[in-house]
C-alpha atoms as a PDB file:
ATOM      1  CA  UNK A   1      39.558  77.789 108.950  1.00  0.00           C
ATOM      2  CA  UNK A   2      40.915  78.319 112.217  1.00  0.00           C
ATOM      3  CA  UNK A   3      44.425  79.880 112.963  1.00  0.00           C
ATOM      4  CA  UNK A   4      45.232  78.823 116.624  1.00  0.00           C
ATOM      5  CA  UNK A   5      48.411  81.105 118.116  1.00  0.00           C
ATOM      6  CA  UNK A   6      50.303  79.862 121.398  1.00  0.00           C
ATOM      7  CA  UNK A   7      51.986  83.233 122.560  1.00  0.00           C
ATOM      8  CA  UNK A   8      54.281  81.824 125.885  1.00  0.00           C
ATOM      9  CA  UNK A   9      57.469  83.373 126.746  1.00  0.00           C
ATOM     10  CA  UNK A  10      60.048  81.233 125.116  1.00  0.00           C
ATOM     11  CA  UNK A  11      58.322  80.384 121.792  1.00  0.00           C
ATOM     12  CA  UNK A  12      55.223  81.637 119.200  1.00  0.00           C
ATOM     13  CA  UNK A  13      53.464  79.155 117.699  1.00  0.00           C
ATOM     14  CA  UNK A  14      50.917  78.974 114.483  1.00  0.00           C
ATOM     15  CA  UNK A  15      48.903  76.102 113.164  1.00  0.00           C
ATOM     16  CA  UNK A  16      46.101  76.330 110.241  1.00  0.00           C
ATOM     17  CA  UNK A  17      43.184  74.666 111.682  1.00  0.00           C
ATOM     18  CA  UNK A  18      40.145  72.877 109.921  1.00  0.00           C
ATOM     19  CA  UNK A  19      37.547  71.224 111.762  1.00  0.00           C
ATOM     20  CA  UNK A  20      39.730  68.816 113.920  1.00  0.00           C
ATOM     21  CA  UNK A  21      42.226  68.450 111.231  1.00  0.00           C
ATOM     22  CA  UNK A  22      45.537  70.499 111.529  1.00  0.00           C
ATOM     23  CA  UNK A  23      46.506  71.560 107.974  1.00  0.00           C
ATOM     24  CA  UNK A  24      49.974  72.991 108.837  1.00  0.00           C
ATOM     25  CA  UNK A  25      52.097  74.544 111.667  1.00  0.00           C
ATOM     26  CA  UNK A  26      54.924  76.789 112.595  1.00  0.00           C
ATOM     27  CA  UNK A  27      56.571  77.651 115.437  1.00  0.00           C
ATOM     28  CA  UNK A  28      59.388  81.086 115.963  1.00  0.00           C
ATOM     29  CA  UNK A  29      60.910  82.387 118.968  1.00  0.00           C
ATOM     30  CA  UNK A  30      58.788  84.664 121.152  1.00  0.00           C
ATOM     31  CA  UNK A  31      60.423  88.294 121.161  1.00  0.00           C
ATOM     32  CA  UNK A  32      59.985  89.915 124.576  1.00  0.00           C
ATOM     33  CA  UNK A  33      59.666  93.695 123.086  1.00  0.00           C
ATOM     34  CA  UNK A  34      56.791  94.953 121.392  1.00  0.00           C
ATOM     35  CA  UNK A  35      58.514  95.741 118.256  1.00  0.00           C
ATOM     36  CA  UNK A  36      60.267  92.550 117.421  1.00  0.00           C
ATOM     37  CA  UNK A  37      56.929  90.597 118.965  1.00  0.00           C
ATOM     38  CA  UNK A  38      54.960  92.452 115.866  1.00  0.00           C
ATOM     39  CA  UNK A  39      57.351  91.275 113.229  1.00  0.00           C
ATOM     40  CA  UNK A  40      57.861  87.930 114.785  1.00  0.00           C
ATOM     41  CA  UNK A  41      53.828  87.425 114.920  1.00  0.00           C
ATOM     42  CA  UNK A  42      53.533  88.696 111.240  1.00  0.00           C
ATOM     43  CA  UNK A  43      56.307  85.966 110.301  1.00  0.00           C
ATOM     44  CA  UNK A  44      55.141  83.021 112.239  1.00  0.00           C
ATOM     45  CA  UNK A  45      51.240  83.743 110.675  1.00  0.00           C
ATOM     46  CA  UNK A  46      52.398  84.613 107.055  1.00  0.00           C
ATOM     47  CA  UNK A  47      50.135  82.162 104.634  1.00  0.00           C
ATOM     48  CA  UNK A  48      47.627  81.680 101.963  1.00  0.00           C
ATOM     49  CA  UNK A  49      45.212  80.170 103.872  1.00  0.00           C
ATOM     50  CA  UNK A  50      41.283  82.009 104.874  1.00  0.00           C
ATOM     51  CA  UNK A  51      40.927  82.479 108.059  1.00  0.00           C
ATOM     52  CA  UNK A  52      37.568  83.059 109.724  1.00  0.00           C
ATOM     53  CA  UNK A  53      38.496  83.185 112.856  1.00  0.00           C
ATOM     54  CA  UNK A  54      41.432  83.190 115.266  1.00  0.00           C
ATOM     55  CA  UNK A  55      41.910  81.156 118.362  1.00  0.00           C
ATOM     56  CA  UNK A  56      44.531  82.769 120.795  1.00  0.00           C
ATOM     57  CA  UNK A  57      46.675  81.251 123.654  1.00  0.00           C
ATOM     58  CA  UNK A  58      48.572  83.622 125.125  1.00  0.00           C
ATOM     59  CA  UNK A  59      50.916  84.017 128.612  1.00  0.00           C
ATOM     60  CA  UNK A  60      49.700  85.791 131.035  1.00  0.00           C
ATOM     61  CA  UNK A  61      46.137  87.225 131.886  1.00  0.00           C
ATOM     62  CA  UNK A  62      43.457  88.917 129.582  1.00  0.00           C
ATOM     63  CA  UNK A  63      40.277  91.302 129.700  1.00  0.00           C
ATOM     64  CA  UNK A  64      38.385  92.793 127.057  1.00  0.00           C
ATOM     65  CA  UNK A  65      40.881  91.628 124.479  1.00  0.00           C
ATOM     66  CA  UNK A  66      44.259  92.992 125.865  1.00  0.00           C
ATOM     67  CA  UNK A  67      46.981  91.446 128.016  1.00  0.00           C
ATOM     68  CA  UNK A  68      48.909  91.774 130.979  1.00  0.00           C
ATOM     69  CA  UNK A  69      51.674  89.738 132.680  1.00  0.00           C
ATOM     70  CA  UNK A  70      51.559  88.799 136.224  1.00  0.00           C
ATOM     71  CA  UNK A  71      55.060  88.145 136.175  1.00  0.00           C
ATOM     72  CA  UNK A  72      56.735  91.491 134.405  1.00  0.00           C
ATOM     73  CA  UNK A  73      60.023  89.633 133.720  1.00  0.00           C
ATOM     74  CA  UNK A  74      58.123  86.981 131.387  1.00  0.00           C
ATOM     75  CA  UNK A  75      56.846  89.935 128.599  1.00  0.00           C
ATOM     76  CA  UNK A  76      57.659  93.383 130.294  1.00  0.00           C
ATOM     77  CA  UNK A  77      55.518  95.154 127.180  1.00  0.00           C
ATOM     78  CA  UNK A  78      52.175  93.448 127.792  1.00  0.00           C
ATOM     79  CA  UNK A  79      50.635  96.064 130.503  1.00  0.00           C
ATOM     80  CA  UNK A  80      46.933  96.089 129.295  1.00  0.00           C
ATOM     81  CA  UNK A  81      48.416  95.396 125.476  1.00  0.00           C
ATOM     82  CA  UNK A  82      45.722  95.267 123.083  1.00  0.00           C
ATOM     83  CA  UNK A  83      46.549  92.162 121.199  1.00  0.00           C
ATOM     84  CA  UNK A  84      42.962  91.467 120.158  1.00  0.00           C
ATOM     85  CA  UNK A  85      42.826  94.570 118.382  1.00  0.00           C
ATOM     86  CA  UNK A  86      46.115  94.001 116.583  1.00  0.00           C
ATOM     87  CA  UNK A  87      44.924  90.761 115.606  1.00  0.00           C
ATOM     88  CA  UNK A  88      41.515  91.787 114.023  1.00  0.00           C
ATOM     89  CA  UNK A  89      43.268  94.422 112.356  1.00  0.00           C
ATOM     90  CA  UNK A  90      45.599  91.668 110.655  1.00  0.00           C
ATOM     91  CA  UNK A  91      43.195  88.996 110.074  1.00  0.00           C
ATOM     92  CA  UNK A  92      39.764  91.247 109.869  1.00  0.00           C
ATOM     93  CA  UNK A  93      37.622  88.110 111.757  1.00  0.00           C
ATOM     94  CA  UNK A  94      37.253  87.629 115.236  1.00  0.00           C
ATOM     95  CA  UNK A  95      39.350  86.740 117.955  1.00  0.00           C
ATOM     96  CA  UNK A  96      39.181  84.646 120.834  1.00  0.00           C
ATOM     97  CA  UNK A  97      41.693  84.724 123.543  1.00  0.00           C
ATOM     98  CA  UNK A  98      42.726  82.932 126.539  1.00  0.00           C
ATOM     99  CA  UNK A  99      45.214  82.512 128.709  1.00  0.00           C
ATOM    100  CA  UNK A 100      47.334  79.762 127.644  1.00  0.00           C
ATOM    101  CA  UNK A 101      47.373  77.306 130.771  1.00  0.00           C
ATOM    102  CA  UNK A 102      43.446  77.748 130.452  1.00  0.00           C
ATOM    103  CA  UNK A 103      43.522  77.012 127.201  1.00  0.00           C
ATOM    104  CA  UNK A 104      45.620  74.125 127.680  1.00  0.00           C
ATOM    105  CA  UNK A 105      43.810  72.649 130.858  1.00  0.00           C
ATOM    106  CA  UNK A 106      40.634  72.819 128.021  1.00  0.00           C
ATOM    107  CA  UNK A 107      42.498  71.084 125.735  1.00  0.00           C
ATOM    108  CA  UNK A 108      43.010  68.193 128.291  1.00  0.00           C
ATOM    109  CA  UNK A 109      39.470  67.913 129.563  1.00  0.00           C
ATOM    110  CA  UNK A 110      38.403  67.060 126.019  1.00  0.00           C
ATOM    111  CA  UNK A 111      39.451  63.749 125.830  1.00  0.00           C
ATOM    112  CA  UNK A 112      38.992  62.667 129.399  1.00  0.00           C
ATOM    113  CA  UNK A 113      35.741  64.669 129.683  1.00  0.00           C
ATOM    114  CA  UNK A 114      33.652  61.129 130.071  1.00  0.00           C
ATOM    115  CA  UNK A 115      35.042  60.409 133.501  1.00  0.00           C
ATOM    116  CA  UNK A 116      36.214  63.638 134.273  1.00  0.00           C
ATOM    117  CA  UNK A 117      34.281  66.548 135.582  1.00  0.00           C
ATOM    118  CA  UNK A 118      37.333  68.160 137.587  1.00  0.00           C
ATOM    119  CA  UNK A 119      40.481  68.925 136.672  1.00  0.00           C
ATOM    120  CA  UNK A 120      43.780  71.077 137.654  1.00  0.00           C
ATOM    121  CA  UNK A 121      46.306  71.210 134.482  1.00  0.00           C
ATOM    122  CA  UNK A 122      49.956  72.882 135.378  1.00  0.00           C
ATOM    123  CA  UNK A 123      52.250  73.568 133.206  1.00  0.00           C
ATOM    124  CA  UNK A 124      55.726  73.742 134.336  1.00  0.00           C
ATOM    125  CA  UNK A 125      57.804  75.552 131.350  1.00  0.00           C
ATOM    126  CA  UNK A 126      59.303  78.759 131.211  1.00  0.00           C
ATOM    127  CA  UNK A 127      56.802  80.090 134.000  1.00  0.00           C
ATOM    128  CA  UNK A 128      54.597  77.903 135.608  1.00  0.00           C
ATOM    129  CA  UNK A 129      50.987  78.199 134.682  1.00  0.00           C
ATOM    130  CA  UNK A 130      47.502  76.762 135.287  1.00  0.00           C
ATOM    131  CA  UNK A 131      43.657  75.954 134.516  1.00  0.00           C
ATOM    132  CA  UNK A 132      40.826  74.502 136.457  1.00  0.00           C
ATOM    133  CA  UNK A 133      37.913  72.708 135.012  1.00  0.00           C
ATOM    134  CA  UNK A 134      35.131  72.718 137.563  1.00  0.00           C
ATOM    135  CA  UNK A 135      32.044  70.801 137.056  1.00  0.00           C
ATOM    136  CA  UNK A 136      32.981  70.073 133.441  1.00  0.00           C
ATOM    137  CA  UNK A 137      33.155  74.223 132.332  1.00  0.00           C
ATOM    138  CA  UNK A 138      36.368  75.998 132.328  1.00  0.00           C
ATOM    139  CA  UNK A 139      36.966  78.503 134.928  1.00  0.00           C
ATOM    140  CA  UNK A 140      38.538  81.720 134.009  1.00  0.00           C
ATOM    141  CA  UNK A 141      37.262  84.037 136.492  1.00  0.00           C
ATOM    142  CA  UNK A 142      35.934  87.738 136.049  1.00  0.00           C
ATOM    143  CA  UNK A 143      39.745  88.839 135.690  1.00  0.00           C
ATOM    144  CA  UNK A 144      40.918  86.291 133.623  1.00  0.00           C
ATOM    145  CA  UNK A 145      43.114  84.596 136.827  1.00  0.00           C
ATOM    146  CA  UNK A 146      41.311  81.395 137.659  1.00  0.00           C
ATOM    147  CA  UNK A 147      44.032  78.820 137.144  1.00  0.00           C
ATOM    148  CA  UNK A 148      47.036  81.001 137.764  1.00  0.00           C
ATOM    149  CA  UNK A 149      48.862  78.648 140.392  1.00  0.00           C
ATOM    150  CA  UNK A 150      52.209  79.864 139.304  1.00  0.00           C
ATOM    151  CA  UNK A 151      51.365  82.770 141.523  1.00  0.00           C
ATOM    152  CA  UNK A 152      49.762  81.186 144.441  1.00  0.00           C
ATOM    153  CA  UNK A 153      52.792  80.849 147.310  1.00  0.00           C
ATOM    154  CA  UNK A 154      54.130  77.570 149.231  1.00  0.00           C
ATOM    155  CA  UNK A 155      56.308  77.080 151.836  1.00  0.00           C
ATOM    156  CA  UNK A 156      58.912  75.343 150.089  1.00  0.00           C
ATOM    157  CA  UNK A 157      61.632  77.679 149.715  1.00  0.00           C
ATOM    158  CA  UNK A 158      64.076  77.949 146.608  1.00  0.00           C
ATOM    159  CA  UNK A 159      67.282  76.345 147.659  1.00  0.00           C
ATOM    160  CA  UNK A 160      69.301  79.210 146.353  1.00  0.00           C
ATOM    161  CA  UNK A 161      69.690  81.549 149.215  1.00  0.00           C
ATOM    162  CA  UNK A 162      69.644  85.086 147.374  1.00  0.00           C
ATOM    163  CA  UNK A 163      66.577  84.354 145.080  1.00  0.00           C
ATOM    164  CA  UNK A 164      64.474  87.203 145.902  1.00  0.00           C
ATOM    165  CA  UNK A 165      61.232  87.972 144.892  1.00  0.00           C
ATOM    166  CA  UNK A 166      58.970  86.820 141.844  1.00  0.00           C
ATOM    167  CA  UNK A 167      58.482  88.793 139.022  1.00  0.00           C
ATOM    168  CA  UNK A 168      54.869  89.238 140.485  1.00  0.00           C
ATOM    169  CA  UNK A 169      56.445  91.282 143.356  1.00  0.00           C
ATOM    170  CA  UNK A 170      55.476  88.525 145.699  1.00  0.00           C
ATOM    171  CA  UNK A 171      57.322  85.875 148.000  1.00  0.00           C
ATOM    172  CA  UNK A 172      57.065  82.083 147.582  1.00  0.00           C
ATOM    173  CA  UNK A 173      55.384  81.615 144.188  1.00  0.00           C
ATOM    174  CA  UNK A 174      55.617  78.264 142.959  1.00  0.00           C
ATOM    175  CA  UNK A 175      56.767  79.974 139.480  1.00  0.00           C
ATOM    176  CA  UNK A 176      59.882  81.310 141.788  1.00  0.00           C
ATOM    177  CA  UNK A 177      61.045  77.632 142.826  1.00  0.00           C
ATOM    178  CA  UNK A 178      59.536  74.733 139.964  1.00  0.00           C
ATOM    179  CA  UNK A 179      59.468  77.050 136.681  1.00  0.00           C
ATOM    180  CA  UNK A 180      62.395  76.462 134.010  1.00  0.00           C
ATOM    181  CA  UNK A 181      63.677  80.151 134.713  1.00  0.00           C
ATOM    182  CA  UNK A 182      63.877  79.213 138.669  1.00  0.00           C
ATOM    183  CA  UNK A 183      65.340  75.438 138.141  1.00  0.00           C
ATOM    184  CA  UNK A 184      68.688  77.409 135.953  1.00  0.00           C
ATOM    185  CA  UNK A 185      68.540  80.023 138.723  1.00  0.00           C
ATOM    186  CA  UNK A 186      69.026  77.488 141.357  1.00  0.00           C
ATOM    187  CA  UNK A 187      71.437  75.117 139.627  1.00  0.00           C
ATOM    188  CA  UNK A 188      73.481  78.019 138.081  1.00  0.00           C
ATOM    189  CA  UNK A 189      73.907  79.478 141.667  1.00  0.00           C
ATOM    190  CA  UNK A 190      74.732  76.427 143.749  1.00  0.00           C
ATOM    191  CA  UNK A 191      77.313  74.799 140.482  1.00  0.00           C
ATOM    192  CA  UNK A 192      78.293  77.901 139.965  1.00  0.00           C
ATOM    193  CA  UNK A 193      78.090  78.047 136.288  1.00  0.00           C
ATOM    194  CA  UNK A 194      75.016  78.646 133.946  1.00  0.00           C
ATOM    195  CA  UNK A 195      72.670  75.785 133.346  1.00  0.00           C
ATOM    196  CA  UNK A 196      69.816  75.403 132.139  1.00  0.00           C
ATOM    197  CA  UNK A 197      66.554  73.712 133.308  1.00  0.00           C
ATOM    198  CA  UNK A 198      67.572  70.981 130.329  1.00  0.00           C
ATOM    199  CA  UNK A 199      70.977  70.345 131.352  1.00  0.00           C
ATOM    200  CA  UNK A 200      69.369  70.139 135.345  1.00  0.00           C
ATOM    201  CA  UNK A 201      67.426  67.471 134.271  1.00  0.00           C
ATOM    202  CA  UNK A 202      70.805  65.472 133.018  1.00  0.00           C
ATOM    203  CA  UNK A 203      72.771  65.906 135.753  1.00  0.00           C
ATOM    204  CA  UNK A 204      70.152  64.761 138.015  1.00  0.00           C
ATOM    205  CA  UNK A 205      70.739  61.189 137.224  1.00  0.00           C
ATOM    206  CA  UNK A 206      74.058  61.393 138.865  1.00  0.00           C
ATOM    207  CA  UNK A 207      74.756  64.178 140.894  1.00  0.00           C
ATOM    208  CA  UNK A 208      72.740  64.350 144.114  1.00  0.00           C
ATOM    209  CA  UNK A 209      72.470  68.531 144.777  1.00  0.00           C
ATOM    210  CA  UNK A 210      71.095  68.607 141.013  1.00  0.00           C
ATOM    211  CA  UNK A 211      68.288  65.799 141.857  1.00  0.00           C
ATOM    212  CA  UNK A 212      67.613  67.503 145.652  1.00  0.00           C
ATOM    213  CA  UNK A 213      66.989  70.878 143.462  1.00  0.00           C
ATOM    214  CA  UNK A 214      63.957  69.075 141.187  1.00  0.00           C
ATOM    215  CA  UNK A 215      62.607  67.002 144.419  1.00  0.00           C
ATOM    216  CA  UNK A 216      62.209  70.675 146.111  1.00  0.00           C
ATOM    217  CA  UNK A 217      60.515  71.701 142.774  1.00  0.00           C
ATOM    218  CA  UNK A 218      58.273  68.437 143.076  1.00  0.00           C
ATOM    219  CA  UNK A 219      57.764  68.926 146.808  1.00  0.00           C
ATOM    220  CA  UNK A 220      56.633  72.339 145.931  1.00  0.00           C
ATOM    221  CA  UNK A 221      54.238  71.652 143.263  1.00  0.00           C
ATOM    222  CA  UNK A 222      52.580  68.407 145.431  1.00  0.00           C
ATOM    223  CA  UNK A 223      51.922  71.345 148.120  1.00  0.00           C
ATOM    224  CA  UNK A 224      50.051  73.601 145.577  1.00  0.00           C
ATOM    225  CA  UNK A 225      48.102  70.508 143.997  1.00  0.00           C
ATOM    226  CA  UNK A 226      47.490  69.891 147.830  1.00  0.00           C
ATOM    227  CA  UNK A 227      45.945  73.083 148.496  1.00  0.00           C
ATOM    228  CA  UNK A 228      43.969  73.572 145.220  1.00  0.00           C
ATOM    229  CA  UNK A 229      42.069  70.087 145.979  1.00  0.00           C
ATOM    230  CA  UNK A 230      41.042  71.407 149.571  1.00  0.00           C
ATOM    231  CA  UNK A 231      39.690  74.593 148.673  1.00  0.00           C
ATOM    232  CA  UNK A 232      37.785  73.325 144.611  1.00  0.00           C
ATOM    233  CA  UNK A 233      37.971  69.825 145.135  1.00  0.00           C
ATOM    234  CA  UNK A 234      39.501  68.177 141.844  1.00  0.00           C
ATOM    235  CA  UNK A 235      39.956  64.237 140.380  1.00  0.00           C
ATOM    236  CA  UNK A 236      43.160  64.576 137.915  1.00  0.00           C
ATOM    237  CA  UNK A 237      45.877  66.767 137.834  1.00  0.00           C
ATOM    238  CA  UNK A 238      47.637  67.068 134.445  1.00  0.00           C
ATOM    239  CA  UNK A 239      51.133  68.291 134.343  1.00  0.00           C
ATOM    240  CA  UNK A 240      52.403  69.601 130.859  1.00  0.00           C
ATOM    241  CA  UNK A 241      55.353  71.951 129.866  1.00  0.00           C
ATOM    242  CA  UNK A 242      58.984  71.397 128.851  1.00  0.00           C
ATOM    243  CA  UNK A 243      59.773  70.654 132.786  1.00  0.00           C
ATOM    244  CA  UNK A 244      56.539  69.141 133.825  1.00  0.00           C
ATOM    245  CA  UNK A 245      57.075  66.604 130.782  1.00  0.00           C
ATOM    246  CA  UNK A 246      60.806  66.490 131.401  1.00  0.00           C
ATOM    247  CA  UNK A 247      62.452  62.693 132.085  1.00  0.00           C
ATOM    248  CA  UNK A 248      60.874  62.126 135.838  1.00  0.00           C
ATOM    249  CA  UNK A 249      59.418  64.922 136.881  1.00  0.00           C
ATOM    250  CA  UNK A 250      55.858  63.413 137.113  1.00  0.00           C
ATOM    251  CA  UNK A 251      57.084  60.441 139.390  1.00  0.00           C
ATOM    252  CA  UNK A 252      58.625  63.124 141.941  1.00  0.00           C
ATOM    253  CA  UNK A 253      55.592  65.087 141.851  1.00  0.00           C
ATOM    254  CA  UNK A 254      53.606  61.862 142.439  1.00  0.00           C
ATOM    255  CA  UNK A 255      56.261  61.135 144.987  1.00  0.00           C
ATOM    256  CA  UNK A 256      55.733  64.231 146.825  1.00  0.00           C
ATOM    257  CA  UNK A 257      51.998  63.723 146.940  1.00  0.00           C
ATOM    258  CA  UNK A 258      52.803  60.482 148.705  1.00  0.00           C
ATOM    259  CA  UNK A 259      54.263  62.308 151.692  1.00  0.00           C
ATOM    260  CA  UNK A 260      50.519  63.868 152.598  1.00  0.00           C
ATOM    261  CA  UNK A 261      47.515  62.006 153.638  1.00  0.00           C
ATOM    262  CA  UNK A 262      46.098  59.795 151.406  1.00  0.00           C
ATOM    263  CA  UNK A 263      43.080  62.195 150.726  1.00  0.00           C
ATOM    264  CA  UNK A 264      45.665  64.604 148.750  1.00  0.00           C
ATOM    265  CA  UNK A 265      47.322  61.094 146.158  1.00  0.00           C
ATOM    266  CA  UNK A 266      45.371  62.248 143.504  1.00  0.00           C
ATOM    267  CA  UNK A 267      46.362  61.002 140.178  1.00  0.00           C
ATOM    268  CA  UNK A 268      49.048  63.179 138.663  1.00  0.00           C
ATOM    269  CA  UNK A 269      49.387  62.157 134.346  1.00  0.00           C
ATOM    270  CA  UNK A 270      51.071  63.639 131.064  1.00  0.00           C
ATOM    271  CA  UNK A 271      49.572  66.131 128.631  1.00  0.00           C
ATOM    272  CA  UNK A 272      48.290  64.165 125.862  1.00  0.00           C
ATOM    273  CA  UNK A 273      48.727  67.168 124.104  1.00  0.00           C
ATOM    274  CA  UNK A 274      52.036  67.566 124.839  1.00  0.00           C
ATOM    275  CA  UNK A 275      53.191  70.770 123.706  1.00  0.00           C
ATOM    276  CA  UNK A 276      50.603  71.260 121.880  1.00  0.00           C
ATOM    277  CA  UNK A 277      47.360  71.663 124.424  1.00  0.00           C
ATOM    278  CA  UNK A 278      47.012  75.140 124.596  1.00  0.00           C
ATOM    279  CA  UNK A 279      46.724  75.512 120.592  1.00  0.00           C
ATOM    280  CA  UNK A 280      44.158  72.814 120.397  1.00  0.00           C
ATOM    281  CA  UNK A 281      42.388  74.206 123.624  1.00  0.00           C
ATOM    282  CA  UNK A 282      41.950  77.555 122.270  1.00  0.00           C
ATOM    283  CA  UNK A 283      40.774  76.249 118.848  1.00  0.00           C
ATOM    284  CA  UNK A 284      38.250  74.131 120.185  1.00  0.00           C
ATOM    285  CA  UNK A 285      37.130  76.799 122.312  1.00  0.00           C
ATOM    286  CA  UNK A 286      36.938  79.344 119.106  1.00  0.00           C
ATOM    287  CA  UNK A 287      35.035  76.702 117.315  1.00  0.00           C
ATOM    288  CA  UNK A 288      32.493  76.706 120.429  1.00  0.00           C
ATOM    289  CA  UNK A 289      32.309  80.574 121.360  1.00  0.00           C
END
């Protein structure tokens, strides 16, 4: 049996794997400390169940079985942390890791692998994350980064005028304008009032300057699917995540993507996965490896 974890930075999810047959599943806040992370990993994986191997999706990127975050403010503690060791000393079987947009964008390819060969997944959630398939193999690069689009920079700027810099120390990341985090940034400074990316999404329907914050989101993400097709060439983009799933989001990405040439209206659909792509990625990818 399999046990498939989905470390991101808002939740920590568990599911009990066998063959391609998911026997149970649970699902606990993420803790951003190292402390409270251990005890809220031990919680979330508590069972009776064998496990002979474990199948890790986890935030950020990861070498030789430990873990770093590009963006410091997601999970400060993970600077080279060893979470593969932590989890063979738990489980005493081996681990597999990968980052969990790659995991995710693997999860996707699976059922669209017979007329797809190339593929960009994003996730827009609490970061924004990605994976590229590339001639039907997932890419994850010698340091773990292929796929991190979050990261890559546009010239869309954040329409709240003291945003600063990402959390990756850079400029212009995407993650800095379409992630959850940046959509309540944006809204809570130009309402003047915390909201969330949730509540964004609501007011949207109604209220113009919430709607003109998401279509600069879109905008934003059309560019970066823009780019990635002219320098790998792709057929599909995927979008999944809390915001990339949210109530119209795909239609003003697709919108956006209508504004370029028609060489960049590539087809931009839904996780099938939904929420769950990355644990299903990395446990078909355990089964495999």
């Amino acid at each position: 049996m399999i046990l498939a974890l989905d470390i991101g930075g808002t939740k920590l999810s568990a599911a009990w794997i066998e063959g391609q047959e998911c026997i149970a599943r649970r699902q606990v806040t993420m803790q951003h400390d190292e402390a409270g992370f251990l005890a809220a990993l031990r919680e979330v994986t508590q069972s009776d169940y064998p496990v002979e191997r474990v199948a890790v999706a986890a935030t950020g990127y990861l070498r030789e079985g430990r873990v770093w975050s590009v963006n410091l403010n997601t999970i400060p503690f993970w600077k080279g942390f060893a979470l593969g060791e932590v989890l063979e000393k738990q489980f005493n079987c081996p681990v597999i890791m990968l980052n969990d947009a790659q995991a995710a964008a693997w999860g996707e390819y699976l059922p669209r692998q017979h007329n797809r060969t190339d593929l960009l997944f994003i996730t827009l959630s609490t970061g924004v994350g990605g994976g590229l398939i590339c001639d039907g193999k997932l890419r994850i690069g010698p340091q773990g980064l292929a796929g991190h689009i979050g990261h890559a920079t546009v010239s869309v700027a954040p329409l709240d005028p003291d945003a600063g810099r990402c959390g990756c120390g850079r400029t212009g990341c995407l993650e800095h304008i379409a992630s959850g985090t940046a959509l309540a940034r944006q809204a809570t400074a130009l309402f003047g009032r915390r909201i969330d990316s949730r509540e964004l999404f609501s007011l949207a329907a109604d209220e113009p300057q919430a709607s003109a914050i998401l279509d600069n989101a879109a905008a934003a993400v059309a560019q970066a699917i823009a780019d990635t097709l002219i320098v790998v060439d792709i057929q599909e983009v995927v979008l999944g995540g809390s915001v990339g799933l949210a109530e119209g989001m795909i239609a003003r990405v697709n919108k956006a993507l209508q504004a370029f040439p028609a060489l960049f209206n590539l087809p931009v659909t839904a996780a099938l996965g939904e929420g769950d792509a990355g644990l299903l990625g990395a446990a078909d990818w355990a089964q495999r490896n």
